[in-house]
N, C-alpha and C. Protein backbone atom coordinates (compact mmCIF):
# COMPACT_ATOMS: atom_id res chain seq x y z
N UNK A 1 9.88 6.16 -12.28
CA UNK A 1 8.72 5.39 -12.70
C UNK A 1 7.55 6.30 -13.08
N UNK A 2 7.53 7.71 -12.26
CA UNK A 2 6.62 8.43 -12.62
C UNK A 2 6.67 9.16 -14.11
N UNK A 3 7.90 9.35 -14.08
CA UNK A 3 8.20 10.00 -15.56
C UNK A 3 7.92 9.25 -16.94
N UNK A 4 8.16 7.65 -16.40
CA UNK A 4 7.96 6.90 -17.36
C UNK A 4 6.57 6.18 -17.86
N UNK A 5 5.62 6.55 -16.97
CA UNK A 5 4.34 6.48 -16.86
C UNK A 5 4.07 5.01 -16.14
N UNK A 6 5.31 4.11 -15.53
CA UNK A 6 4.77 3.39 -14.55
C UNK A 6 4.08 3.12 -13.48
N UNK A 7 4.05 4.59 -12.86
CA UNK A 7 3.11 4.92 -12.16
C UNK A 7 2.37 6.23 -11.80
N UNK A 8 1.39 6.48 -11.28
CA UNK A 8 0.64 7.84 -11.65
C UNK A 8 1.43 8.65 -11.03
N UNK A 9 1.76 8.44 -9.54
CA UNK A 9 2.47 9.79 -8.65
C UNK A 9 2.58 8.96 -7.47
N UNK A 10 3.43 9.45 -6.53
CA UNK A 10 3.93 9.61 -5.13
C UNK A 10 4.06 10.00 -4.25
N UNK A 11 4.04 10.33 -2.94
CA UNK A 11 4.17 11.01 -2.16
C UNK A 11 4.91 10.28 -1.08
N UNK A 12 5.76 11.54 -0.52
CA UNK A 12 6.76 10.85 0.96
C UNK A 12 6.31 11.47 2.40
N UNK A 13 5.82 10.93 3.32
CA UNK A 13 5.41 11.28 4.26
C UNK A 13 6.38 10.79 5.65
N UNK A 14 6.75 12.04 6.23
CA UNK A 14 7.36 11.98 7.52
C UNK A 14 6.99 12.31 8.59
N UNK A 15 7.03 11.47 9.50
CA UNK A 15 5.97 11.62 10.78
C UNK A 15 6.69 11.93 12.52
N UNK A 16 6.11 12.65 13.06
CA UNK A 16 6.36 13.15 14.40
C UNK A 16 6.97 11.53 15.09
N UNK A 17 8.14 12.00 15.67
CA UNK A 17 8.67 10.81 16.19
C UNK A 17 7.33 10.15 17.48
N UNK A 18 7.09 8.74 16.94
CA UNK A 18 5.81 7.92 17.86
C UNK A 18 6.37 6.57 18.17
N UNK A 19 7.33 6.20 17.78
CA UNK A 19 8.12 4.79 18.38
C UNK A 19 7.72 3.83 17.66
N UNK A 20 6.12 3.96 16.56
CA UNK A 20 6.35 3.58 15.80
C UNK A 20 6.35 3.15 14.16
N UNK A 21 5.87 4.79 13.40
CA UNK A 21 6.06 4.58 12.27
C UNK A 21 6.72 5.46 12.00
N UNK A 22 7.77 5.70 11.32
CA UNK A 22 8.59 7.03 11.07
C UNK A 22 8.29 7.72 10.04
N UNK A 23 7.71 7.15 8.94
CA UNK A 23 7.03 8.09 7.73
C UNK A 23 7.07 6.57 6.60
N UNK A 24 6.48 6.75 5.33
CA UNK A 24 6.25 5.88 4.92
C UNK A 24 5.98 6.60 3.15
N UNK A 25 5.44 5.89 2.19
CA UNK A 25 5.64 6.40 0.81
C UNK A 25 4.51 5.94 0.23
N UNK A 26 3.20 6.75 -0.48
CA UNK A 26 2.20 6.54 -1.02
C UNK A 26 2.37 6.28 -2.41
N UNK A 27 2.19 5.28 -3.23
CA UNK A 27 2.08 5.04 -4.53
C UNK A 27 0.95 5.31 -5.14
N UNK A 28 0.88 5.78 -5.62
CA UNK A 28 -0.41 6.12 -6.64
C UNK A 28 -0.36 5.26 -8.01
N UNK A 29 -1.15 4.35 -8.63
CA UNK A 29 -1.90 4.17 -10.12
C UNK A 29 -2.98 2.97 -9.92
N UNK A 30 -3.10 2.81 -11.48
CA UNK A 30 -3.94 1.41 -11.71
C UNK A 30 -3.64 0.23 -10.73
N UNK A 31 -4.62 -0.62 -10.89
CA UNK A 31 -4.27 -1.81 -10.19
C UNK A 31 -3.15 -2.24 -11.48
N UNK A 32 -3.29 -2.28 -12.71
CA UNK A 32 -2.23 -3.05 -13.24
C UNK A 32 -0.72 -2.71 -13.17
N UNK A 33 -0.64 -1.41 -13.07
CA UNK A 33 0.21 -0.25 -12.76
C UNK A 33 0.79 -1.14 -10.78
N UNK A 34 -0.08 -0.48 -10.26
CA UNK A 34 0.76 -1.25 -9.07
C UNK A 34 1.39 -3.05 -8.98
N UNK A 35 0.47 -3.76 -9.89
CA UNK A 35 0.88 -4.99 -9.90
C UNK A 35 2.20 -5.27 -10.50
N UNK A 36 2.43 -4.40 -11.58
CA UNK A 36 3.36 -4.47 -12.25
C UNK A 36 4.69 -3.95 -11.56
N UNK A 37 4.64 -3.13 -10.58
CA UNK A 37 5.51 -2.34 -9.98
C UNK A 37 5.66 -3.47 -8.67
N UNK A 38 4.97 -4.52 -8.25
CA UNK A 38 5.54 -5.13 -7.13
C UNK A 38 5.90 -6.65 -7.85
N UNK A 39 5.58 -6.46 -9.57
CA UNK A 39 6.33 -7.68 -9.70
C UNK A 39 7.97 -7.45 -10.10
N UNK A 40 8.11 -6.12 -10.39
CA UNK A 40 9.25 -5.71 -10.68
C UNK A 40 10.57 -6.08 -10.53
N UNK A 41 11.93 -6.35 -11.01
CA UNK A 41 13.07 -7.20 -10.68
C UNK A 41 13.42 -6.17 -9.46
N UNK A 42 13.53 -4.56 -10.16
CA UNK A 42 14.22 -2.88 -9.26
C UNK A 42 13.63 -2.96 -8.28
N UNK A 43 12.22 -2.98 -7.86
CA UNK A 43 11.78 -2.64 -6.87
C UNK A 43 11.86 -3.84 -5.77
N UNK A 44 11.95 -5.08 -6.56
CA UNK A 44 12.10 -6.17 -5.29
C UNK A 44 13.59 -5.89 -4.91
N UNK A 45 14.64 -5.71 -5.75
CA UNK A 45 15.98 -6.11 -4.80
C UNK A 45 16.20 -4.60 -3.89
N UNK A 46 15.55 -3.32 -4.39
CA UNK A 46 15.39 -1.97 -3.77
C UNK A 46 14.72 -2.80 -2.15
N UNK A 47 13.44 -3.61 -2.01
CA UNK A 47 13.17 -3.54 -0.82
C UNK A 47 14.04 -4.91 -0.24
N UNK A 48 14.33 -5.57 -0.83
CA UNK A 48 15.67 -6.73 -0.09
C UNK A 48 16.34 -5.78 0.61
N UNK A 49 17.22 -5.13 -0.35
CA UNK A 49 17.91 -4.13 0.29
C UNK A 49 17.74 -3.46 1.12
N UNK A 50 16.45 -2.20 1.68
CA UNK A 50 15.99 -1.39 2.46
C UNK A 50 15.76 -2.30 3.95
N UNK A 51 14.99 -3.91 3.27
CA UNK A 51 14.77 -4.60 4.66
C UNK A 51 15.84 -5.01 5.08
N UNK A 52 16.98 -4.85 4.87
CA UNK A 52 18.57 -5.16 5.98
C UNK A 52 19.22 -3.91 6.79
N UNK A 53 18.39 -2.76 6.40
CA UNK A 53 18.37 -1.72 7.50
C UNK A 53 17.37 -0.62 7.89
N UNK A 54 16.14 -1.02 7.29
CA UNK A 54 15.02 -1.02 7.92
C UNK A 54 13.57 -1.74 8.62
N UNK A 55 14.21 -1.52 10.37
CA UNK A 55 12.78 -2.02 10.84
C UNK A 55 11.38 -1.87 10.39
N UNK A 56 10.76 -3.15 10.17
CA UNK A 56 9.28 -3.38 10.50
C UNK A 56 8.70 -2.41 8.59
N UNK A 57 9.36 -2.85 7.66
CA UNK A 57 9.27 -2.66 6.41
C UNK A 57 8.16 -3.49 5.90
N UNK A 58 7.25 -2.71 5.06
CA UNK A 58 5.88 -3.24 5.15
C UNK A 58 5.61 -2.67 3.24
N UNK A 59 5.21 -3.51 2.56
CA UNK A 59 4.33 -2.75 1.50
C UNK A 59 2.62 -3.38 1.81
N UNK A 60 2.07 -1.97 1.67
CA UNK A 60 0.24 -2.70 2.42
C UNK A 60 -0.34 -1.75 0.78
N UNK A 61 -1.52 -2.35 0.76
CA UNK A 61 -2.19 -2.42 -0.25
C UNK A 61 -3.14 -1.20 0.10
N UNK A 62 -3.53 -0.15 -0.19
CA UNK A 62 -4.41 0.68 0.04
C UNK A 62 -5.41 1.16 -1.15
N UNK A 63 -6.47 1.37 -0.99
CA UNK A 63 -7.19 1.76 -1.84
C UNK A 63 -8.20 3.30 -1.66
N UNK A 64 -8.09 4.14 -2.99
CA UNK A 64 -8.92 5.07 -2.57
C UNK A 64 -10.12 5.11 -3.94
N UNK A 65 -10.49 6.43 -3.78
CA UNK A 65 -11.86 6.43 -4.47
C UNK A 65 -12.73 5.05 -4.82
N UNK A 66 -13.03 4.74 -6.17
CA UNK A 66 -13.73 3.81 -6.39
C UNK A 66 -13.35 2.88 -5.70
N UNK A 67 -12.10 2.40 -5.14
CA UNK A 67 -11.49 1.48 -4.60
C UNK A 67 -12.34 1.00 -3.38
N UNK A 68 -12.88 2.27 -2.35
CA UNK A 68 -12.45 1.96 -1.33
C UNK A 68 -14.58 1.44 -0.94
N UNK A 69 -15.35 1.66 -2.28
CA UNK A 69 -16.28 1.04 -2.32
C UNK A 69 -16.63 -0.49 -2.32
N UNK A 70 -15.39 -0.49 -3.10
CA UNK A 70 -15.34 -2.32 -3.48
C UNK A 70 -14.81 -2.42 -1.84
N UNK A 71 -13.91 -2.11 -1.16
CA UNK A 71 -13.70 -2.86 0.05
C UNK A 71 -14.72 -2.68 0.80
N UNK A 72 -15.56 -1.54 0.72
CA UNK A 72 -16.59 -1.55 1.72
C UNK A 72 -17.31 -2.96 1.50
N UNK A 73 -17.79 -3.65 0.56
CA UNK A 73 -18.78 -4.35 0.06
C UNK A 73 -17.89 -5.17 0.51
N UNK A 74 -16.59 -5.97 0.35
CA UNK A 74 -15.72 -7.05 1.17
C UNK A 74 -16.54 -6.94 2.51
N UNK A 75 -15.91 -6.01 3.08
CA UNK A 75 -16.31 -5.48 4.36
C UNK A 75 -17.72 -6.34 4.95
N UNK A 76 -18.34 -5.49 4.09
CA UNK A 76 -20.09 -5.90 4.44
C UNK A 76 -20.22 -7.43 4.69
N UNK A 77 -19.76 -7.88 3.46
CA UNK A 77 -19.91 -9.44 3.42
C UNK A 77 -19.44 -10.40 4.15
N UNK A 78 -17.93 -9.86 5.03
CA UNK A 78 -17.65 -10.67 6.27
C UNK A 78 -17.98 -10.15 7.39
N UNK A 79 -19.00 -9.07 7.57
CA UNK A 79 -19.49 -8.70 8.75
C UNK A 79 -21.14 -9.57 8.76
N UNK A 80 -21.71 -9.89 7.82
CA UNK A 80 -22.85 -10.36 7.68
C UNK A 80 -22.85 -11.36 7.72
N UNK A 81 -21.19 -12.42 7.67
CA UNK A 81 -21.54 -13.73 8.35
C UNK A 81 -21.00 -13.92 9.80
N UNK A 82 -21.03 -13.00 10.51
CA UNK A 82 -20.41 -13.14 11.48
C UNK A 82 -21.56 -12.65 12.60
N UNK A 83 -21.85 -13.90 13.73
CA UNK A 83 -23.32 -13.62 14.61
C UNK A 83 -23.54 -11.97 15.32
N UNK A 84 -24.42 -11.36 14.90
CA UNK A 84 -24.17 -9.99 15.82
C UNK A 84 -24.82 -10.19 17.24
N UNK A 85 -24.31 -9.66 18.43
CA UNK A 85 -24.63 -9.65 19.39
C UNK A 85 -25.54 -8.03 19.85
N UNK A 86 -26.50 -8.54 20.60
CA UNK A 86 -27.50 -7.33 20.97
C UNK A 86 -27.22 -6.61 22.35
């Protein structure tokens, strides 16, 4: 997908045995770029598949740079309706 410019880049991360994440896989691109990649026919029957022999299989949405401004401002806005205590 990277080659084909579906998506920007990847990375595979493997983690010190903790009971419970064993390593996991960073996607990198656009939002249209990732949307397009989880509407995908390959990548849905790839994770059908993976979830019949892997536990606790998760795709989570992460955001960086400009991204992670816009969530701050989410952020803000359900912390500001919520009563603060003194």
């Amino acid at each position: 997908m990277q080659q084909d410019g579906r998506i920007e880049s990847f990375d595979v991360a493997l983690l010190e045995p903790n009971g419970e994440l064993n390593g996991y896989v960073t996607v990198r691109g656009s939002a249209e770029q990732i949307d397009a990649l989880r509407g995908d026919d390959e990548f849905r029957r790839s994770t059908a598949d993976s979830a019949l022999i892997v536990d606790g299989l998760r795709h989570i949405a992460g955001f960086t740079n400009e991204g992670v401004a816009r969530q701050l401002e989410v952020w803000q806005e359900a912390i500001a309706k919520v009563p603060q205590r003194v």
